[in-house]
PDB file of N, CA and C in Angstrom:
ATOM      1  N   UNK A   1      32.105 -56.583 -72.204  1.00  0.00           N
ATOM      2  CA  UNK A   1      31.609 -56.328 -73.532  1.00  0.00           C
ATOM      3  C   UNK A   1      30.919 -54.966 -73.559  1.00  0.00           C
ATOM      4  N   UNK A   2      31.439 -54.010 -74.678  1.00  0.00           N
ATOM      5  CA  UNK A   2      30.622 -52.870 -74.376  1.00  0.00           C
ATOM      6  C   UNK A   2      29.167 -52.625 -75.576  1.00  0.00           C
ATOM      7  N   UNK A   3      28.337 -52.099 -74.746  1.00  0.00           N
ATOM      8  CA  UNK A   3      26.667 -52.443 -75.360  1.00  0.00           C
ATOM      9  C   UNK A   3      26.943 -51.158 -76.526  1.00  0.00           C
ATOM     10  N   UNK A   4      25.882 -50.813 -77.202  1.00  0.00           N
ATOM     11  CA  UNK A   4      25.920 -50.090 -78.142  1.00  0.00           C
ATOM     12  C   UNK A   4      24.114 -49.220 -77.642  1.00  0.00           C
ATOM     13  N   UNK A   5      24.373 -48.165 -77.779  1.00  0.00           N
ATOM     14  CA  UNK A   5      23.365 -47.667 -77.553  1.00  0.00           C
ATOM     15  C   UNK A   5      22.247 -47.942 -77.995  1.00  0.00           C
ATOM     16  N   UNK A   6      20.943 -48.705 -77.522  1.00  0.00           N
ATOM     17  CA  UNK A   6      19.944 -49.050 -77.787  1.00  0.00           C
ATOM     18  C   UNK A   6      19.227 -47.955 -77.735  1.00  0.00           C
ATOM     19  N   UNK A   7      19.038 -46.783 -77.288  1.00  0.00           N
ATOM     20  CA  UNK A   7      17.811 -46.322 -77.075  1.00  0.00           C
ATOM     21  C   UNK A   7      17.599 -45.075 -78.461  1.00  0.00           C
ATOM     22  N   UNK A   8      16.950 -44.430 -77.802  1.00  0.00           N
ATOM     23  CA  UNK A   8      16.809 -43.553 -79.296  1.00  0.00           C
ATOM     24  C   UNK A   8      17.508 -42.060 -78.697  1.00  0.00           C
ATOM     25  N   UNK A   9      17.200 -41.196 -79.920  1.00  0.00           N
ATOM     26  CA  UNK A   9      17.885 -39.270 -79.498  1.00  0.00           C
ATOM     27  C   UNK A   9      16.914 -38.849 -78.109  1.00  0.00           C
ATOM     28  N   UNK A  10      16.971 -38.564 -77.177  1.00  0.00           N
ATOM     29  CA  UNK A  10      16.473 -37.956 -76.088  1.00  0.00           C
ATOM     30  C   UNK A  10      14.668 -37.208 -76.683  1.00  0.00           C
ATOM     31  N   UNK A  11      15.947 -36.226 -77.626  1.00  0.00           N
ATOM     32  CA  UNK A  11      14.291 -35.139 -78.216  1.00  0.00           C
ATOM     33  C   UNK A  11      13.413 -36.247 -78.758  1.00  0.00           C
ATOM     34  N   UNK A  12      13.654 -37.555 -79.523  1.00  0.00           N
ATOM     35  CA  UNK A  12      12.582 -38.123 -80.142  1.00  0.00           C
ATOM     36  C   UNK A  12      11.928 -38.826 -79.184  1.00  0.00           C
ATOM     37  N   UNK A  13      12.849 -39.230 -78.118  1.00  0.00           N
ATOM     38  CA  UNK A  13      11.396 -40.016 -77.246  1.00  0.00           C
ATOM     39  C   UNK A  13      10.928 -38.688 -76.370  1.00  0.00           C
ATOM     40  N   UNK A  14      10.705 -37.554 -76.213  1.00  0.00           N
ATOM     41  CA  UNK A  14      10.485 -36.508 -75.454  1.00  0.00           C
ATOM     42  C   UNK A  14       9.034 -36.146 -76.619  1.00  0.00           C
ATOM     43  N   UNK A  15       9.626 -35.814 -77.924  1.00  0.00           N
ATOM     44  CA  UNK A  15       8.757 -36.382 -79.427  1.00  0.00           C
ATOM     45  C   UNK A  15       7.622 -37.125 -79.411  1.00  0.00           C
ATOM     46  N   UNK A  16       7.813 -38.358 -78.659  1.00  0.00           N
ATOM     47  CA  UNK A  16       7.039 -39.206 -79.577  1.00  0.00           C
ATOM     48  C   UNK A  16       6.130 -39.297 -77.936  1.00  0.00           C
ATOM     49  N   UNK A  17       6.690 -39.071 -76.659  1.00  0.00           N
ATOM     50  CA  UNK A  17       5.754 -38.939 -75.782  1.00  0.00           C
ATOM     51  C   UNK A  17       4.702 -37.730 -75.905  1.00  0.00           C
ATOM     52  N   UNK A  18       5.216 -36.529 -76.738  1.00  0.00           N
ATOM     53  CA  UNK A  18       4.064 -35.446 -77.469  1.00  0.00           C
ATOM     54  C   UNK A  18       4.301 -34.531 -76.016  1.00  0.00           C
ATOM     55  N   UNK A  19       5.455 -34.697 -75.460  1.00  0.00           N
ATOM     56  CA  UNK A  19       6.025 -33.514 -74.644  1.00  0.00           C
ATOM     57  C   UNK A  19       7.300 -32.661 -74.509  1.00  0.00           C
ATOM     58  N   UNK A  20       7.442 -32.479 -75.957  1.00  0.00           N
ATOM     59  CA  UNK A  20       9.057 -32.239 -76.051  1.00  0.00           C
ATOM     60  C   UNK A  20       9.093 -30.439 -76.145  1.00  0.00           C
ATOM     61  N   UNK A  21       7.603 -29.934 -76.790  1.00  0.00           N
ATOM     62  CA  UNK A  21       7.407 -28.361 -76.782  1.00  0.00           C
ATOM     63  C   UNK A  21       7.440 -28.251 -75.332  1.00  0.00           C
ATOM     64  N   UNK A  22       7.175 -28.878 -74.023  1.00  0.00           N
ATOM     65  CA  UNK A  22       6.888 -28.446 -73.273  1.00  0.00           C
ATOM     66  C   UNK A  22       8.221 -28.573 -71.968  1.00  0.00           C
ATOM     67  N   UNK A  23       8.731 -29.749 -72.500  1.00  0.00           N
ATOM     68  CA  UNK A  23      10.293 -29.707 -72.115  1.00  0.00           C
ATOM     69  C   UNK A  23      10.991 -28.954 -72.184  1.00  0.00           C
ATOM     70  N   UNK A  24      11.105 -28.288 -73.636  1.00  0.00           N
ATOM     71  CA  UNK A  24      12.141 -27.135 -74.235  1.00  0.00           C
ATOM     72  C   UNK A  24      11.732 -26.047 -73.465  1.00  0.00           C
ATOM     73  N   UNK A  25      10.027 -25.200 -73.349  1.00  0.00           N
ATOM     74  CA  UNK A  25      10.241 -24.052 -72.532  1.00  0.00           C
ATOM     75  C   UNK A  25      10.373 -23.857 -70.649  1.00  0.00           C
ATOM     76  N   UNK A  26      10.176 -25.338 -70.627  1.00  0.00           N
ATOM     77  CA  UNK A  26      10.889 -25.092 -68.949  1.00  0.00           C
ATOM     78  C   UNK A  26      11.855 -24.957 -68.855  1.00  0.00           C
ATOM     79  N   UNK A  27      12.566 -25.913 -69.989  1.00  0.00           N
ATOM     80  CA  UNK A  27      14.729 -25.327 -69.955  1.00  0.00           C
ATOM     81  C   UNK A  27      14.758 -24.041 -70.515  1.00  0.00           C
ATOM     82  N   UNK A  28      14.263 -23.778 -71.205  1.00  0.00           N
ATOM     83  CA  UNK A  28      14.524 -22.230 -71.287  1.00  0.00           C
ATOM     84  C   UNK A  28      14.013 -21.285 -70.025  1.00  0.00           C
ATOM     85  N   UNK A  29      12.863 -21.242 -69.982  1.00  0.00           N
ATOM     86  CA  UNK A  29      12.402 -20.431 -68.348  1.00  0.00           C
ATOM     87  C   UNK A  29      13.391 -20.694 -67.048  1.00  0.00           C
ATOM     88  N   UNK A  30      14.140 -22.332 -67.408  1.00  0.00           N
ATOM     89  CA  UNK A  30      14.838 -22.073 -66.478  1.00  0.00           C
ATOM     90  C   UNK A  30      16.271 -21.427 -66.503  1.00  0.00           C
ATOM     91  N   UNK A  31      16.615 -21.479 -67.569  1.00  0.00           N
ATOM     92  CA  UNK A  31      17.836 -20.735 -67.690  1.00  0.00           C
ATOM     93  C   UNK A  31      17.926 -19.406 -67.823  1.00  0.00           C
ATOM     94  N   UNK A  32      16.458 -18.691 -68.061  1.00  0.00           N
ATOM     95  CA  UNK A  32      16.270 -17.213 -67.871  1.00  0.00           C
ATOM     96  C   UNK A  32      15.769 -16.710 -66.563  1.00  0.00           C
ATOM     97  N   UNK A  33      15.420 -17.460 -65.799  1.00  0.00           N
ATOM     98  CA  UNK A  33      14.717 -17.262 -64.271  1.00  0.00           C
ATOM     99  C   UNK A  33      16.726 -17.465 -63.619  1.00  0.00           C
ATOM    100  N   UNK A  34      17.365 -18.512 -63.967  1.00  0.00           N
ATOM    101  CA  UNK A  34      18.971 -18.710 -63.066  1.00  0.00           C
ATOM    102  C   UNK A  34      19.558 -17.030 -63.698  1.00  0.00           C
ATOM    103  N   UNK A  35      19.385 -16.572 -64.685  1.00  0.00           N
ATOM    104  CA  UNK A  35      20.150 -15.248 -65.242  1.00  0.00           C
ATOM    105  C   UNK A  35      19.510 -14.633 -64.517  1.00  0.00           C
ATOM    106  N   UNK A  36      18.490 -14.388 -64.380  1.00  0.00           N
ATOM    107  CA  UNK A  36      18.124 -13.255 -63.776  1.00  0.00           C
ATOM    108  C   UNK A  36      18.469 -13.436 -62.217  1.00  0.00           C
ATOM    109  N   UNK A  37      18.380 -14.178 -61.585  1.00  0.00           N
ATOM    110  CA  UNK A  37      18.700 -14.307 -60.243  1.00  0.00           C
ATOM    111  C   UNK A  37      20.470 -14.308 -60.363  1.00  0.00           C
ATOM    112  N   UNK A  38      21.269 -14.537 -60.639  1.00  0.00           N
ATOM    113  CA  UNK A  38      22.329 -14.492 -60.741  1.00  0.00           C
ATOM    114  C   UNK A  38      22.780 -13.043 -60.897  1.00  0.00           C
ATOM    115  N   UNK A  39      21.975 -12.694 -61.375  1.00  0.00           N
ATOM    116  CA  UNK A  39      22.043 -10.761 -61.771  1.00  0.00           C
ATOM    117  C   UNK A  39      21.779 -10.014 -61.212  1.00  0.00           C
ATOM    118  N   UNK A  40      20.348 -10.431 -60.241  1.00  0.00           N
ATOM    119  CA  UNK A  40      19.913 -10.274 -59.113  1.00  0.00           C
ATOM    120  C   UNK A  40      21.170  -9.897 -57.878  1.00  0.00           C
ATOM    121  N   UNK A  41      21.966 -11.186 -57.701  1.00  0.00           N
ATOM    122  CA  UNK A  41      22.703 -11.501 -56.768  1.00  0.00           C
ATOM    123  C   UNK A  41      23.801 -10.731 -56.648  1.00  0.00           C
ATOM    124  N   UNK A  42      24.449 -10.544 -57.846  1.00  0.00           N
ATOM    125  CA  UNK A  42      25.888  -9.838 -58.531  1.00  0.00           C
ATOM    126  C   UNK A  42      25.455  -8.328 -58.003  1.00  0.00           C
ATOM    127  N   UNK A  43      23.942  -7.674 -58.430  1.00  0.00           N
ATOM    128  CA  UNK A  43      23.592  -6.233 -58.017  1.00  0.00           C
ATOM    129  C   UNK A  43      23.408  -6.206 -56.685  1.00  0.00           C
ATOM    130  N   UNK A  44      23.326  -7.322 -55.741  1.00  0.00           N
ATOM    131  CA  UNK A  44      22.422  -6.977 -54.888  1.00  0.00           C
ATOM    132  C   UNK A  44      21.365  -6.414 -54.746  1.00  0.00           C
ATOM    133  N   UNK A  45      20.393  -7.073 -55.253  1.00  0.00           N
ATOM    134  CA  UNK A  45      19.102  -6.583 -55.665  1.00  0.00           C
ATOM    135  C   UNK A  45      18.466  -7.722 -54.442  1.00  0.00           C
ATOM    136  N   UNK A  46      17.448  -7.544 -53.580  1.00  0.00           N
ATOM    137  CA  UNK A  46      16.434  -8.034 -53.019  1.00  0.00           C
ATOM    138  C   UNK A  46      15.049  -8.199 -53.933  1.00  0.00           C
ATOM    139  N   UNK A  47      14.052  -8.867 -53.917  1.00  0.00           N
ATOM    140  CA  UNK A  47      12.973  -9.182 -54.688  1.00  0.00           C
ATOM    141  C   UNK A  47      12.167  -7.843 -54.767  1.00  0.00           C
ATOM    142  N   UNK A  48      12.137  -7.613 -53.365  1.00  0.00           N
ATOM    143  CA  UNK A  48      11.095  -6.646 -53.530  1.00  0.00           C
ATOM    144  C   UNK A  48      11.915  -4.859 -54.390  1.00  0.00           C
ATOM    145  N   UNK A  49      13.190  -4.526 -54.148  1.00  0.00           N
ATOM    146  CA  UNK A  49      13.795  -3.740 -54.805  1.00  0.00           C
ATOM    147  C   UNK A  49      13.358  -3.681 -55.922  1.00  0.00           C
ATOM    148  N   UNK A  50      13.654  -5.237 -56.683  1.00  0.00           N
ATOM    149  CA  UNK A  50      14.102  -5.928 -57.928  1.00  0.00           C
ATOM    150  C   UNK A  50      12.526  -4.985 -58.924  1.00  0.00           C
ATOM    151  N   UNK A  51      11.504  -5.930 -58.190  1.00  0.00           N
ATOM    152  CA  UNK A  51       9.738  -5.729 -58.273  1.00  0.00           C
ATOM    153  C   UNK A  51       9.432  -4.345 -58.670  1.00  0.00           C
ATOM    154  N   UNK A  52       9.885  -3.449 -57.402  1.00  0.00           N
ATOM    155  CA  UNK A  52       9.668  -2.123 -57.642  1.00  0.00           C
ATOM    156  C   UNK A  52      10.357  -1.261 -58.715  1.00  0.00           C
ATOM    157  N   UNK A  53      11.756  -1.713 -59.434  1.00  0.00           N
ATOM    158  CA  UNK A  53      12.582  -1.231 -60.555  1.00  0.00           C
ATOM    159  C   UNK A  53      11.544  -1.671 -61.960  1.00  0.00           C
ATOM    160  N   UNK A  54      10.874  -2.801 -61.577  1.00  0.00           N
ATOM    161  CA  UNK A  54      10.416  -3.472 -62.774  1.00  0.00           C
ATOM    162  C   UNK A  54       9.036  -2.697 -62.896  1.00  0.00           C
ATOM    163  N   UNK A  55       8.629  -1.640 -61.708  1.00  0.00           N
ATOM    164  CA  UNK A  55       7.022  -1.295 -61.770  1.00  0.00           C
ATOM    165  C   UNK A  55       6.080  -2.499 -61.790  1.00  0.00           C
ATOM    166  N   UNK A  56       6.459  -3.089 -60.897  1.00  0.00           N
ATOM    167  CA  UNK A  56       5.448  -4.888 -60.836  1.00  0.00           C
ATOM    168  C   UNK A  56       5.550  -5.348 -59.653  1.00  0.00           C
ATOM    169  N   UNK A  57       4.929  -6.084 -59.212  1.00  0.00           N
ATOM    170  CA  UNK A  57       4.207  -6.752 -57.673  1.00  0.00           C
ATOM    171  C   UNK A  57       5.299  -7.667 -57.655  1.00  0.00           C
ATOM    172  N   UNK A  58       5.335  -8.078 -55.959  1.00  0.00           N
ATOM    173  CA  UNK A  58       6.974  -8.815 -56.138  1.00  0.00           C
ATOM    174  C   UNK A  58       5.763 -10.377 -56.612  1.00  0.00           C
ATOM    175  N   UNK A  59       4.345 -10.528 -56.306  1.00  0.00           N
ATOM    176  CA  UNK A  59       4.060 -11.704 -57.070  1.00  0.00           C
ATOM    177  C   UNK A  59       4.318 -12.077 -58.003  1.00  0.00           C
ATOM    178  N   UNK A  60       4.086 -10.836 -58.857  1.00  0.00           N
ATOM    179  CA  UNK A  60       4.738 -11.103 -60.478  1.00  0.00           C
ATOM    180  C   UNK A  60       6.169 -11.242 -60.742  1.00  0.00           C
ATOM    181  N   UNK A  61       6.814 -10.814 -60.195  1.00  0.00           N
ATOM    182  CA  UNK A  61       8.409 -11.021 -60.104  1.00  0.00           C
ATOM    183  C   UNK A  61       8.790 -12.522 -59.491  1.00  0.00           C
ATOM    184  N   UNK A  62       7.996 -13.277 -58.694  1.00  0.00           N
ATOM    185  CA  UNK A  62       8.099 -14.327 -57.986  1.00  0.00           C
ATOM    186  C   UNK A  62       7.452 -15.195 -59.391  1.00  0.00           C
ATOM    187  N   UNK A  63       6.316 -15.010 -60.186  1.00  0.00           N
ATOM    188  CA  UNK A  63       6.370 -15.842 -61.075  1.00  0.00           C
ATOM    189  C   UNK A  63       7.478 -15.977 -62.141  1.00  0.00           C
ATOM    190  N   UNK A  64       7.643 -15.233 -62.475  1.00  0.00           N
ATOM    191  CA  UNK A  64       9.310 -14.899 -63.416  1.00  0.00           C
ATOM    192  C   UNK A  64      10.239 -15.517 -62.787  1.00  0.00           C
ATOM    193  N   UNK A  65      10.167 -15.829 -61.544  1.00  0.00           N
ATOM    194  CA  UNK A  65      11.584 -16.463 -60.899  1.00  0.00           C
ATOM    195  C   UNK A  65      11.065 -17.733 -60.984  1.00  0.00           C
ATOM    196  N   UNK A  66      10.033 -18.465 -61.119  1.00  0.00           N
ATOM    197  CA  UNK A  66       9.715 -19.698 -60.959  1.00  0.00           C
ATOM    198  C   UNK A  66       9.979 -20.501 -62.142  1.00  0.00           C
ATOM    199  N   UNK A  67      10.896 -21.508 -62.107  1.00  0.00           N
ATOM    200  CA  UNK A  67      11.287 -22.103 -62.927  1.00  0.00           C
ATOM    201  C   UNK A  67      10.327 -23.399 -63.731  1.00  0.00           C
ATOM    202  N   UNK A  68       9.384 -23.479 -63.360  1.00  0.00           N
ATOM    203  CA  UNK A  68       8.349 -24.630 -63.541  1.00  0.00           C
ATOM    204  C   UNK A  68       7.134 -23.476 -64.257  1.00  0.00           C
ATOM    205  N   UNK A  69       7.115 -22.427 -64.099  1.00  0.00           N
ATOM    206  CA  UNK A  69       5.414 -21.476 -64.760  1.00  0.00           C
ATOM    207  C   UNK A  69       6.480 -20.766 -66.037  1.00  0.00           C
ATOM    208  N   UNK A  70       5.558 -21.314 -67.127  1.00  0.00           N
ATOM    209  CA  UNK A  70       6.980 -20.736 -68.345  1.00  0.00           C
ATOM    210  C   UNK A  70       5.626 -19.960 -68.962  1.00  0.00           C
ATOM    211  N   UNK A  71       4.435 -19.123 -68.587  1.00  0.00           N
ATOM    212  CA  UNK A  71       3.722 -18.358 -68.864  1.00  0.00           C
ATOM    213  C   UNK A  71       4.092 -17.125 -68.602  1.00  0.00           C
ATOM    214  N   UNK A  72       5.451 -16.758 -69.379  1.00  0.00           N
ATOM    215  CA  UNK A  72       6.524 -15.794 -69.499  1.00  0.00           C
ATOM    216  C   UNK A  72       5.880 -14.641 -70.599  1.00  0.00           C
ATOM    217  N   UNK A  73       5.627 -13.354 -69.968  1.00  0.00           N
ATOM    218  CA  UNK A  73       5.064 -12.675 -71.265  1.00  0.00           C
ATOM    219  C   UNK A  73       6.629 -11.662 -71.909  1.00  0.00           C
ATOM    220  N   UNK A  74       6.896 -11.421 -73.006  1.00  0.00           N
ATOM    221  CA  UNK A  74       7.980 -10.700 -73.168  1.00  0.00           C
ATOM    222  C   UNK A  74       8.169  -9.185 -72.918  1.00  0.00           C
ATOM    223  N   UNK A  75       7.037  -8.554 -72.027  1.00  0.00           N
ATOM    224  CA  UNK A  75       6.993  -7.383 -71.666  1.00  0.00           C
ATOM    225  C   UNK A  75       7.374  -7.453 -69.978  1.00  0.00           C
ATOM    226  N   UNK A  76       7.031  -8.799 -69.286  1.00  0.00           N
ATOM    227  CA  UNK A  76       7.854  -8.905 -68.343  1.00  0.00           C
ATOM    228  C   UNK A  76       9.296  -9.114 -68.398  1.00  0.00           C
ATOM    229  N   UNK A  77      10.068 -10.027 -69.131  1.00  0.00           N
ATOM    230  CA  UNK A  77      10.785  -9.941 -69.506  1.00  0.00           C
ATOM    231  C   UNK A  77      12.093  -8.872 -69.534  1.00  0.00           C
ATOM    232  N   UNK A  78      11.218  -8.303 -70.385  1.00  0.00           N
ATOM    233  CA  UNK A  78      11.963  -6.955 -71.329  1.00  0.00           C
ATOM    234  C   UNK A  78      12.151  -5.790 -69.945  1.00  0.00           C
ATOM    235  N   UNK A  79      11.039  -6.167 -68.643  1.00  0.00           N
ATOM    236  CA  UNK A  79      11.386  -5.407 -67.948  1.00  0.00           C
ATOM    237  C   UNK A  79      11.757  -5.488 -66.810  1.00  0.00           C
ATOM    238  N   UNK A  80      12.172  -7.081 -66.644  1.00  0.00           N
ATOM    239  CA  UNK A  80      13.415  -7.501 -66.068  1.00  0.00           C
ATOM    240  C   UNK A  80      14.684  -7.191 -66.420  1.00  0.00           C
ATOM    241  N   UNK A  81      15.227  -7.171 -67.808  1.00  0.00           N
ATOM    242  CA  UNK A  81      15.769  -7.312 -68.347  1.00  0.00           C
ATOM    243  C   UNK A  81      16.383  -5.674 -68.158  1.00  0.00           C
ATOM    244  N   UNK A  82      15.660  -4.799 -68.348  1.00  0.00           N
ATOM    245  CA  UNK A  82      15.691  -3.249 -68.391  1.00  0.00           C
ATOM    246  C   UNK A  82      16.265  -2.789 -66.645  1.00  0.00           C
ATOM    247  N   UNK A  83      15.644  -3.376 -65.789  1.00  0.00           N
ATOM    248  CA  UNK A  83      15.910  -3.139 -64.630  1.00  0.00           C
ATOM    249  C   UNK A  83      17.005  -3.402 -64.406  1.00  0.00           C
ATOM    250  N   UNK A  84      18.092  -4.530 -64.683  1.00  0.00           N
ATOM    251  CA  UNK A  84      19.330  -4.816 -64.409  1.00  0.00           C
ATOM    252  C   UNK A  84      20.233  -4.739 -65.486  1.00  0.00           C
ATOM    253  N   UNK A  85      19.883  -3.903 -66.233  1.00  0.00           N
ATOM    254  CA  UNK A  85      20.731  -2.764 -67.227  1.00  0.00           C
ATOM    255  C   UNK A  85      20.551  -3.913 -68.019  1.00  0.00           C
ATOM    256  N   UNK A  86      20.286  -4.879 -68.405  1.00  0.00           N
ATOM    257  CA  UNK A  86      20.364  -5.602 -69.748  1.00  0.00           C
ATOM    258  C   UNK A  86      19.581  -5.682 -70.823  1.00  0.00           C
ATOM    259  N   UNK A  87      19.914  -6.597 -71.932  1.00  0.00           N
ATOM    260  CA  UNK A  87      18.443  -6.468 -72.655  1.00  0.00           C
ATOM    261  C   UNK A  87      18.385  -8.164 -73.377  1.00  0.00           C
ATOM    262  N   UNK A  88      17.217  -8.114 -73.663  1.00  0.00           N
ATOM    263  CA  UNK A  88      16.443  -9.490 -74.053  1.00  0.00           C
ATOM    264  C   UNK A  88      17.273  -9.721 -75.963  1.00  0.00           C
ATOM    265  N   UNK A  89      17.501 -10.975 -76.016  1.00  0.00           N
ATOM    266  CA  UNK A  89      17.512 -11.080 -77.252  1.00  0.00           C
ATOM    267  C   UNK A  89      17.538 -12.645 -77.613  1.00  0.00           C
ATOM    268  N   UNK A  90      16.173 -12.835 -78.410  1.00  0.00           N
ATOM    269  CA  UNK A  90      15.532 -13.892 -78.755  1.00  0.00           C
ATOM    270  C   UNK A  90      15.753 -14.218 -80.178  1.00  0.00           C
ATOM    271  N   UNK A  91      15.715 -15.296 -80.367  1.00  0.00           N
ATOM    272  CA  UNK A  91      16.031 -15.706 -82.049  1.00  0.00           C
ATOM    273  C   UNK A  91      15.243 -16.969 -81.966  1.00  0.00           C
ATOM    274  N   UNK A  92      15.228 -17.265 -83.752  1.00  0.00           N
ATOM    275  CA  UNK A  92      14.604 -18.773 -84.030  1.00  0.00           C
ATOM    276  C   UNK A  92      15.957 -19.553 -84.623  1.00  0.00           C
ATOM    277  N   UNK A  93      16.206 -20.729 -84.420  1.00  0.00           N
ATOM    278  CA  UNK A  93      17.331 -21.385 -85.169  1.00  0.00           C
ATOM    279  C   UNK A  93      16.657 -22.681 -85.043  1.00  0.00           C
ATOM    280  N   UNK A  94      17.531 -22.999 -86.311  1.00  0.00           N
ATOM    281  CA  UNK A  94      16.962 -24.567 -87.241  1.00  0.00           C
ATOM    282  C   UNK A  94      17.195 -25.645 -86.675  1.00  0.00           C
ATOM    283  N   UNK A  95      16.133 -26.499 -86.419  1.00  0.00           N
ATOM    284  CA  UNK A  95      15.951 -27.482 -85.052  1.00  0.00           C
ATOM    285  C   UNK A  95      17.139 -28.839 -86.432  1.00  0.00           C
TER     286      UNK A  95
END
């Protein structure tokens, strides 16, 4: 016999536990910390190279890679982003 989905949309129980803002920017930090390392990898870039292109401590470059600290400022970012020839582009879209 096949069941019928009992439970609810993912985001509403993520919602209604009152942790769903905080869900969304670890998946995002993490999918911008995997780009950048992936970009990393493709240049052959080492951390500390990477650090010194960015004018920043490889600590600070090691927080940017950390997929769990989403205390992401967009001037780091932007100069990650600058270092491996790319560029940042952020939008809002309708939840």
């Amino acid at each position: 016999m096949k069941q019928k989905n009992i439970g609810t949309h993912f985001d509403t129980f993520l919602q209604e536990e009152g942790i769903l803002d905080e869900a969304n920017a670890v998946a995002v930090k993490r999918v911008i910390a995997w780009q950048i390392e992936k970009e990393m990898k493709r240049q052959k870039l080492n951390k500390t190279t990477m650090a010194s292109m960015m004018h920043t401590s490889r600590a600070a470059l090691n927080r940017l890679l950390d997929e769990e600290d989403t205390s992401l400022t967009l001037t780091t970012l932007s100069s990650a982003a600058a270092a491996l020839g790319q560029k940042v582009k952020i939008e809002l879209v309708p939840v």
